[in-house]
ModelCIF file with pLDDT and N, C-alpha, C, O atoms, coordinates in Angstrom:
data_MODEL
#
_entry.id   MODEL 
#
_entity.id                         1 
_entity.type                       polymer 
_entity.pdbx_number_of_molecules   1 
#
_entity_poly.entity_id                      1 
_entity_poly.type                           'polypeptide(L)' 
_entity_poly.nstd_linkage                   no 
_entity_poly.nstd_monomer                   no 
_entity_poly.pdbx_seq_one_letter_code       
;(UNK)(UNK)(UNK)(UNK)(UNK)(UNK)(UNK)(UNK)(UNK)(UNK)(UNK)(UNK)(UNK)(UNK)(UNK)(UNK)
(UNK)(UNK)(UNK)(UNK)(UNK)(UNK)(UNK)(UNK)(UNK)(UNK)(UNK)(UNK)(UNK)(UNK)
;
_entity_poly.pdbx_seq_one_letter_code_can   XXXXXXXXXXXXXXXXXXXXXXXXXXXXXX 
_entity_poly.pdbx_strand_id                 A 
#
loop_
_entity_poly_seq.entity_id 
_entity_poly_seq.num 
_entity_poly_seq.mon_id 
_entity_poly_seq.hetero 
1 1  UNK n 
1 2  UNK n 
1 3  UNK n 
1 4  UNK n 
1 5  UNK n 
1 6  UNK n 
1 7  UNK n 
1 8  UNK n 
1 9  UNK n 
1 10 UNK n 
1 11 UNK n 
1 12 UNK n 
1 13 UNK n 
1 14 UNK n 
1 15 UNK n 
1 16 UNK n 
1 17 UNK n 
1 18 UNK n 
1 19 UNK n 
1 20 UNK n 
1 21 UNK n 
1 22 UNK n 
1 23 UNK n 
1 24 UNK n 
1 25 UNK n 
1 26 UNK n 
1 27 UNK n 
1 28 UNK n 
1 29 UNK n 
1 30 UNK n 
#
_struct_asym.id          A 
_struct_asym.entity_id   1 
#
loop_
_ma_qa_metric.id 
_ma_qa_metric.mode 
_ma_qa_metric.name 
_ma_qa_metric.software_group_id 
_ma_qa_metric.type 
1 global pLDDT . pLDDT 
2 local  pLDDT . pLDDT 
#
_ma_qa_metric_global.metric_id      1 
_ma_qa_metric_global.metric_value   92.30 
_ma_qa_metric_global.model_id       1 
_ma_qa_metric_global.ordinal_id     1 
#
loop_
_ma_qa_metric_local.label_asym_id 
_ma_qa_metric_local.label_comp_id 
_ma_qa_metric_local.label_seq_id 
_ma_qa_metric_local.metric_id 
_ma_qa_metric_local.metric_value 
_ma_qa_metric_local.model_id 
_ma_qa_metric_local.ordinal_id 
A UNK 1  2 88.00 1 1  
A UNK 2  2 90.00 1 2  
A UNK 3  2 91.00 1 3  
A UNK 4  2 87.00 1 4  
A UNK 5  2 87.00 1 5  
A UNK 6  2 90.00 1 6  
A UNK 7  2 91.00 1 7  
A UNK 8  2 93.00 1 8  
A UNK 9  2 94.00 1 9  
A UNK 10 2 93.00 1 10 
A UNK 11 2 92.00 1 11 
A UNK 12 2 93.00 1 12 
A UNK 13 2 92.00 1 13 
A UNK 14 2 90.00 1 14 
A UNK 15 2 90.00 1 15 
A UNK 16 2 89.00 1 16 
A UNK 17 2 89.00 1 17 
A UNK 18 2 93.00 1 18 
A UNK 19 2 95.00 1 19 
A UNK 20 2 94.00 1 20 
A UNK 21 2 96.00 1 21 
A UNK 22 2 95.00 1 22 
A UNK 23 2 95.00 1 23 
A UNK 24 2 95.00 1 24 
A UNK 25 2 95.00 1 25 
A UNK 26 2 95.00 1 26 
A UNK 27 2 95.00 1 27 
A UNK 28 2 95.00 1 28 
A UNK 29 2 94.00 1 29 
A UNK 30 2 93.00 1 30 
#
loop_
_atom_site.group_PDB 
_atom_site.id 
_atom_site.type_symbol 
_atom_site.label_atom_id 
_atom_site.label_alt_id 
_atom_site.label_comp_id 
_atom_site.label_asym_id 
_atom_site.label_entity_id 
_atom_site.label_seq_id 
_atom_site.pdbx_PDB_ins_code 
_atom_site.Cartn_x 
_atom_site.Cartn_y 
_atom_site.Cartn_z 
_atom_site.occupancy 
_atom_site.B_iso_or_equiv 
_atom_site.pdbx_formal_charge 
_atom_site.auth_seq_id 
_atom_site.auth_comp_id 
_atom_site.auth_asym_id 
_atom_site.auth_atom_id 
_atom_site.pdbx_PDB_model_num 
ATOM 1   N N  . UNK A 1 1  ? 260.429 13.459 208.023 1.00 88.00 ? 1  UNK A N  1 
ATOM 2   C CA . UNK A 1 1  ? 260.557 12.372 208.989 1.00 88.00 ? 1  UNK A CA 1 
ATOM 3   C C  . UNK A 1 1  ? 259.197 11.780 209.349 1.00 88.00 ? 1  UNK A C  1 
ATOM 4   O O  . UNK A 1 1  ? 258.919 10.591 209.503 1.00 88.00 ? 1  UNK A O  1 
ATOM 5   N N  . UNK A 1 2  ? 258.360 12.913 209.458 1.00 90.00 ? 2  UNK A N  1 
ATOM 6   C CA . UNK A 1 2  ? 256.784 12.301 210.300 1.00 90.00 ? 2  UNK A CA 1 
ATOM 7   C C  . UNK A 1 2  ? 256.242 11.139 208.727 1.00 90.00 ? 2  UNK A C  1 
ATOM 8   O O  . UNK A 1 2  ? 255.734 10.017 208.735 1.00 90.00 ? 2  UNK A O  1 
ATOM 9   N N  . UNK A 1 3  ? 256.629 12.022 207.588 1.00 91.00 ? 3  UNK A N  1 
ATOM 10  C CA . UNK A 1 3  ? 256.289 11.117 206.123 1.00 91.00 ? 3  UNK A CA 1 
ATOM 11  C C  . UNK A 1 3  ? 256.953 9.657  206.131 1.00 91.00 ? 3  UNK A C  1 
ATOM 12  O O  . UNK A 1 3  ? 256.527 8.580  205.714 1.00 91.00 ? 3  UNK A O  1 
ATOM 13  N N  . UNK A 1 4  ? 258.042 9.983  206.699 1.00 87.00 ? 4  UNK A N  1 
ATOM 14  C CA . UNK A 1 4  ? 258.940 8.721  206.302 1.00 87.00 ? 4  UNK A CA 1 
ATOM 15  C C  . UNK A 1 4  ? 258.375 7.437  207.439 1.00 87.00 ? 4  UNK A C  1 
ATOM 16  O O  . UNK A 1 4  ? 258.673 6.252  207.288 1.00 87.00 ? 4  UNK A O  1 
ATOM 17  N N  . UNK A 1 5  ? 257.387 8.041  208.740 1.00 87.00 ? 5  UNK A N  1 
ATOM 18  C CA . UNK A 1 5  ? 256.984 6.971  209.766 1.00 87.00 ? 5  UNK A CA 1 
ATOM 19  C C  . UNK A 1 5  ? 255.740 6.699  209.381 1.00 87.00 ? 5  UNK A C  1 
ATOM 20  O O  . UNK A 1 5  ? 255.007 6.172  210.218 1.00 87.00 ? 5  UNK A O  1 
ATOM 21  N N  . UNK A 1 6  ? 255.084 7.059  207.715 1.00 90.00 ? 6  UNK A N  1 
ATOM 22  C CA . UNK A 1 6  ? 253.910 6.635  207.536 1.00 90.00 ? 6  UNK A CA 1 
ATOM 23  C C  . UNK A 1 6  ? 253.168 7.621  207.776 1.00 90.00 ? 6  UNK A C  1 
ATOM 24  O O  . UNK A 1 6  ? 252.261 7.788  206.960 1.00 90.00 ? 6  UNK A O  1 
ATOM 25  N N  . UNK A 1 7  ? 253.271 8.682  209.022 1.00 91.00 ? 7  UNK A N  1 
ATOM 26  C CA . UNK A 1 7  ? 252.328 9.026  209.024 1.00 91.00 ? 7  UNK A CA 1 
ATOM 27  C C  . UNK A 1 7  ? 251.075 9.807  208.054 1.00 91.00 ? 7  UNK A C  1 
ATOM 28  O O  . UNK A 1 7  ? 251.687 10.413 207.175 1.00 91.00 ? 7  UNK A O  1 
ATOM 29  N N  . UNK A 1 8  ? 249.619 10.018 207.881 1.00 93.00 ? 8  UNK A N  1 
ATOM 30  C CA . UNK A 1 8  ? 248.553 11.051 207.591 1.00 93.00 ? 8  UNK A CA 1 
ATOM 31  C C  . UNK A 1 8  ? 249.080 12.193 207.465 1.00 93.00 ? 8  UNK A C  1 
ATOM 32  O O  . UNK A 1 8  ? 249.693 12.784 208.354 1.00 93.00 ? 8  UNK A O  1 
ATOM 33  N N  . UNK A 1 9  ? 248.745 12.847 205.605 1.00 94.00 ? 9  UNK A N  1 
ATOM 34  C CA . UNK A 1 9  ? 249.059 14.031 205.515 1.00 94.00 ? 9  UNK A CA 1 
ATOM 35  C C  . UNK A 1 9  ? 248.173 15.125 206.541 1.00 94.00 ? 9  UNK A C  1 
ATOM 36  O O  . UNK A 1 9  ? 248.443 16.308 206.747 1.00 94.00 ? 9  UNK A O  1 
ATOM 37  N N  . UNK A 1 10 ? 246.975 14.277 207.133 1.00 93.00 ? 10 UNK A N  1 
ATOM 38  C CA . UNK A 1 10 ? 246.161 15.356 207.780 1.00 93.00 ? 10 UNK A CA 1 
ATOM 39  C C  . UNK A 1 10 ? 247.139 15.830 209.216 1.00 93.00 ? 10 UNK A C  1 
ATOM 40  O O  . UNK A 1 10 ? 247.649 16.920 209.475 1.00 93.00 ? 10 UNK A O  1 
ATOM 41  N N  . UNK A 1 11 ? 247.148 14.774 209.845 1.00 92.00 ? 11 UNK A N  1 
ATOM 42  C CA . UNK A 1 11 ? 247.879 14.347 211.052 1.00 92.00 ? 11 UNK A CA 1 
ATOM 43  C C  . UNK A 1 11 ? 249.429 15.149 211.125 1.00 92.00 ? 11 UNK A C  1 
ATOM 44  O O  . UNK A 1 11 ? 249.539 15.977 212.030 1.00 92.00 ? 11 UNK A O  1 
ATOM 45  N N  . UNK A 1 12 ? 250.734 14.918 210.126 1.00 93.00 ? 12 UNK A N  1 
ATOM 46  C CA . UNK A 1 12 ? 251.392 15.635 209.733 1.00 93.00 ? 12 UNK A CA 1 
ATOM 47  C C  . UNK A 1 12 ? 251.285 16.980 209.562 1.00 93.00 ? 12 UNK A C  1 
ATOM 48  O O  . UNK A 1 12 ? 252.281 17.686 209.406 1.00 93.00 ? 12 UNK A O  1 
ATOM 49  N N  . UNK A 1 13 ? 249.992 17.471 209.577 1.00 92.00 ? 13 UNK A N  1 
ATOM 50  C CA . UNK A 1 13 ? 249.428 18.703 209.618 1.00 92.00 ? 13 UNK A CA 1 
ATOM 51  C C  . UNK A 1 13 ? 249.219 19.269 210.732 1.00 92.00 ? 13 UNK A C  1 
ATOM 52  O O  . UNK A 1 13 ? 249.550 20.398 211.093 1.00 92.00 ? 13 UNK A O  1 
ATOM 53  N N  . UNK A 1 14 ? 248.542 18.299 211.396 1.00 90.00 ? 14 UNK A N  1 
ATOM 54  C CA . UNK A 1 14 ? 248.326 18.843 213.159 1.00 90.00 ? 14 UNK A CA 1 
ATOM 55  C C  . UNK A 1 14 ? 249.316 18.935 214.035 1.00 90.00 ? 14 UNK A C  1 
ATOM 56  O O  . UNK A 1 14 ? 249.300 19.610 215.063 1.00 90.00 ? 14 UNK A O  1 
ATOM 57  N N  . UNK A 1 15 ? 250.380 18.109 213.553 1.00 90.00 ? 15 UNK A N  1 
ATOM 58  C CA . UNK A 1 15 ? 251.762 17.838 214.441 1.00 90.00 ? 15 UNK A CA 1 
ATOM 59  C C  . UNK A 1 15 ? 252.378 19.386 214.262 1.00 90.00 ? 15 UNK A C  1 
ATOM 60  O O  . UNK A 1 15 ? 252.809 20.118 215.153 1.00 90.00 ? 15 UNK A O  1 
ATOM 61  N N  . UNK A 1 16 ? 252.280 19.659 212.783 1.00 89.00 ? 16 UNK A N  1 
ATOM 62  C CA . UNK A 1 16 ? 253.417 20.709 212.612 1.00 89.00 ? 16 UNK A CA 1 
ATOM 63  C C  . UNK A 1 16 ? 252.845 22.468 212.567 1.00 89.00 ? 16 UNK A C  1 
ATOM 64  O O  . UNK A 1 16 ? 253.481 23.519 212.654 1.00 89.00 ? 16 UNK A O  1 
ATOM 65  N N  . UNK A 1 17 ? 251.186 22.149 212.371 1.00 89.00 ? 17 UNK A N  1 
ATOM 66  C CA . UNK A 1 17 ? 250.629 23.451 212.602 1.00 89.00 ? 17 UNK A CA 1 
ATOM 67  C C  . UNK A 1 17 ? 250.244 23.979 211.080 1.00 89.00 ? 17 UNK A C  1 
ATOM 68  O O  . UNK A 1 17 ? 249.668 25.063 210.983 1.00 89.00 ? 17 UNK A O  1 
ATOM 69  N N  . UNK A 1 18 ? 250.568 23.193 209.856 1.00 93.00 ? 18 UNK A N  1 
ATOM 70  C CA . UNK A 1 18 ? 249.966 23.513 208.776 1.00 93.00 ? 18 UNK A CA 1 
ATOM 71  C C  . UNK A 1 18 ? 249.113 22.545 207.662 1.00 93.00 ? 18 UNK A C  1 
ATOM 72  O O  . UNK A 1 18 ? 249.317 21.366 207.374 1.00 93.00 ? 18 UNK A O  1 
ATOM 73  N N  . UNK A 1 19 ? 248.315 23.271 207.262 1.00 95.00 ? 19 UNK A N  1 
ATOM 74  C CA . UNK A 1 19 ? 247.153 22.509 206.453 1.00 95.00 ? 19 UNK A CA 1 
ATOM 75  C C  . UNK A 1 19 ? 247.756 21.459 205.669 1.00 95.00 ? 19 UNK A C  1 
ATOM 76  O O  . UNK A 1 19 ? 248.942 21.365 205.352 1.00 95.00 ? 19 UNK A O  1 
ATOM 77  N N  . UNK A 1 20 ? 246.428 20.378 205.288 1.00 94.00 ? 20 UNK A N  1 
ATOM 78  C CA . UNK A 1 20 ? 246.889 19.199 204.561 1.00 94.00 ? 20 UNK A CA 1 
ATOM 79  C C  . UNK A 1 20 ? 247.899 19.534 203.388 1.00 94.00 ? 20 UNK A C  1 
ATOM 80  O O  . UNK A 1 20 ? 249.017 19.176 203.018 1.00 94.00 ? 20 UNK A O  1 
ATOM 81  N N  . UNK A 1 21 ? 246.793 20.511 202.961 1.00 96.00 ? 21 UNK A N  1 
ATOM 82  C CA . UNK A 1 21 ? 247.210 20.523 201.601 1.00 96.00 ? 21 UNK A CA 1 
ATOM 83  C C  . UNK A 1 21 ? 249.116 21.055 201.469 1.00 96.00 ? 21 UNK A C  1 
ATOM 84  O O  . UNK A 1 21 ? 249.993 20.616 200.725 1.00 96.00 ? 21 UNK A O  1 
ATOM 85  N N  . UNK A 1 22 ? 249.163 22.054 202.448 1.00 95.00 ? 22 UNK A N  1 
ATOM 86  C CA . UNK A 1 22 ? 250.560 22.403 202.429 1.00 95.00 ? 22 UNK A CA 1 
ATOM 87  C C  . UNK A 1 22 ? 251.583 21.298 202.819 1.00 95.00 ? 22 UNK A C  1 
ATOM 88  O O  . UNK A 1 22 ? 252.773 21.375 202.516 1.00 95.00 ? 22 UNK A O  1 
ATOM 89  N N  . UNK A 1 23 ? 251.088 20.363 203.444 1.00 95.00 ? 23 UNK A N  1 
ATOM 90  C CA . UNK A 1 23 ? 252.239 19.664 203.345 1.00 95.00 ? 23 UNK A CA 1 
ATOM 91  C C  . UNK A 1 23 ? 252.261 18.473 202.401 1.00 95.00 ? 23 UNK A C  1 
ATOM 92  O O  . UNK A 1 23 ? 253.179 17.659 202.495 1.00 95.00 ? 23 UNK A O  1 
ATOM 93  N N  . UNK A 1 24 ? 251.337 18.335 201.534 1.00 95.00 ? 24 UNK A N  1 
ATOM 94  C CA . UNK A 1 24 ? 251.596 17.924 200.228 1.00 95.00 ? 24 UNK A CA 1 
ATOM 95  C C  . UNK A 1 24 ? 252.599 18.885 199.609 1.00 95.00 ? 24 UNK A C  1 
ATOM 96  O O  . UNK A 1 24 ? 253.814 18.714 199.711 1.00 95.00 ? 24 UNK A O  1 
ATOM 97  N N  . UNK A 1 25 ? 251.995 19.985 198.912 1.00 95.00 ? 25 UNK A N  1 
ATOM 98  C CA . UNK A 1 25 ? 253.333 20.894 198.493 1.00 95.00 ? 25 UNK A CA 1 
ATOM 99  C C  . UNK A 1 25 ? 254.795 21.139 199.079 1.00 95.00 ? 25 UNK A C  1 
ATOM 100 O O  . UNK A 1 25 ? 255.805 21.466 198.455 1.00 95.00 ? 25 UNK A O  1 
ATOM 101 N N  . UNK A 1 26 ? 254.637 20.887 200.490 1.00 95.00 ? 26 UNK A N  1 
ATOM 102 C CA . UNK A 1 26 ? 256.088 21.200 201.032 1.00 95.00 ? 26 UNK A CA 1 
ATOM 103 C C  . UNK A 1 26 ? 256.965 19.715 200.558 1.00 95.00 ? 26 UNK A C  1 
ATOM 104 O O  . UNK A 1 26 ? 258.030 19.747 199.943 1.00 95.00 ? 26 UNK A O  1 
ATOM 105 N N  . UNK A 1 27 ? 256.285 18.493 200.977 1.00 95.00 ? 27 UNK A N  1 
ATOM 106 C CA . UNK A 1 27 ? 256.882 17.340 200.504 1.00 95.00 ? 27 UNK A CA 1 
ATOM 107 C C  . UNK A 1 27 ? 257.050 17.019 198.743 1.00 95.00 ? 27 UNK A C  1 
ATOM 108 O O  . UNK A 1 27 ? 257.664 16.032 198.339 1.00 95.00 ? 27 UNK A O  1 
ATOM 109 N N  . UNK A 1 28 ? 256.562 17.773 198.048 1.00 95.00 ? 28 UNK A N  1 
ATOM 110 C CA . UNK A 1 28 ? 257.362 17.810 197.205 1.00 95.00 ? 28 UNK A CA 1 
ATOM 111 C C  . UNK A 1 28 ? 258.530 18.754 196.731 1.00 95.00 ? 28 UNK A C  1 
ATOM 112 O O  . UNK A 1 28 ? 259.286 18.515 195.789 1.00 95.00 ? 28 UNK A O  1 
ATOM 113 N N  . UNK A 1 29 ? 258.551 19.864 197.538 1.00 94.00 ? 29 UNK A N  1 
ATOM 114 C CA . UNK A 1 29 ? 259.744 20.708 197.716 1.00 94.00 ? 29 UNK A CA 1 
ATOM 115 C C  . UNK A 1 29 ? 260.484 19.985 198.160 1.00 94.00 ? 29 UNK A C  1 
ATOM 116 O O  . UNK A 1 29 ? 261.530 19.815 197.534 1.00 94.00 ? 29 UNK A O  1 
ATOM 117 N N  . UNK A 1 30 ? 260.252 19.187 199.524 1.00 93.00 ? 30 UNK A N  1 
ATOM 118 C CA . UNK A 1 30 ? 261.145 18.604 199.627 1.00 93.00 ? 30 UNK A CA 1 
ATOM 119 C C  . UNK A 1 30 ? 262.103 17.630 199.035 1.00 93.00 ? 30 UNK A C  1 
ATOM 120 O O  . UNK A 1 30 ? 263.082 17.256 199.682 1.00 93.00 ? 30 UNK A O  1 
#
C-alpha cells in the first residue's frame, strides 16, 4: 500500500521498521 502511494523505498522502511533493501525483496515477494 505505502508502494502503491509512491512512497521511498527508504521511507517505506522507516514506516514499517525494516531496511531499504528488505523491502525491495519483500515487494517482490510480494
Amino acid at each position: 500500500m505505502l508502494w502503491l502511494e509512491g512512497i521511498s523505498y527508504e521511507e517505506i522502511g522507516a514506516i514499517v521498521g525494516i531496511s531499504t533493501k528488505n523491502v525491495s525483496v519483500r515487494l517482490v515477494r510480494i
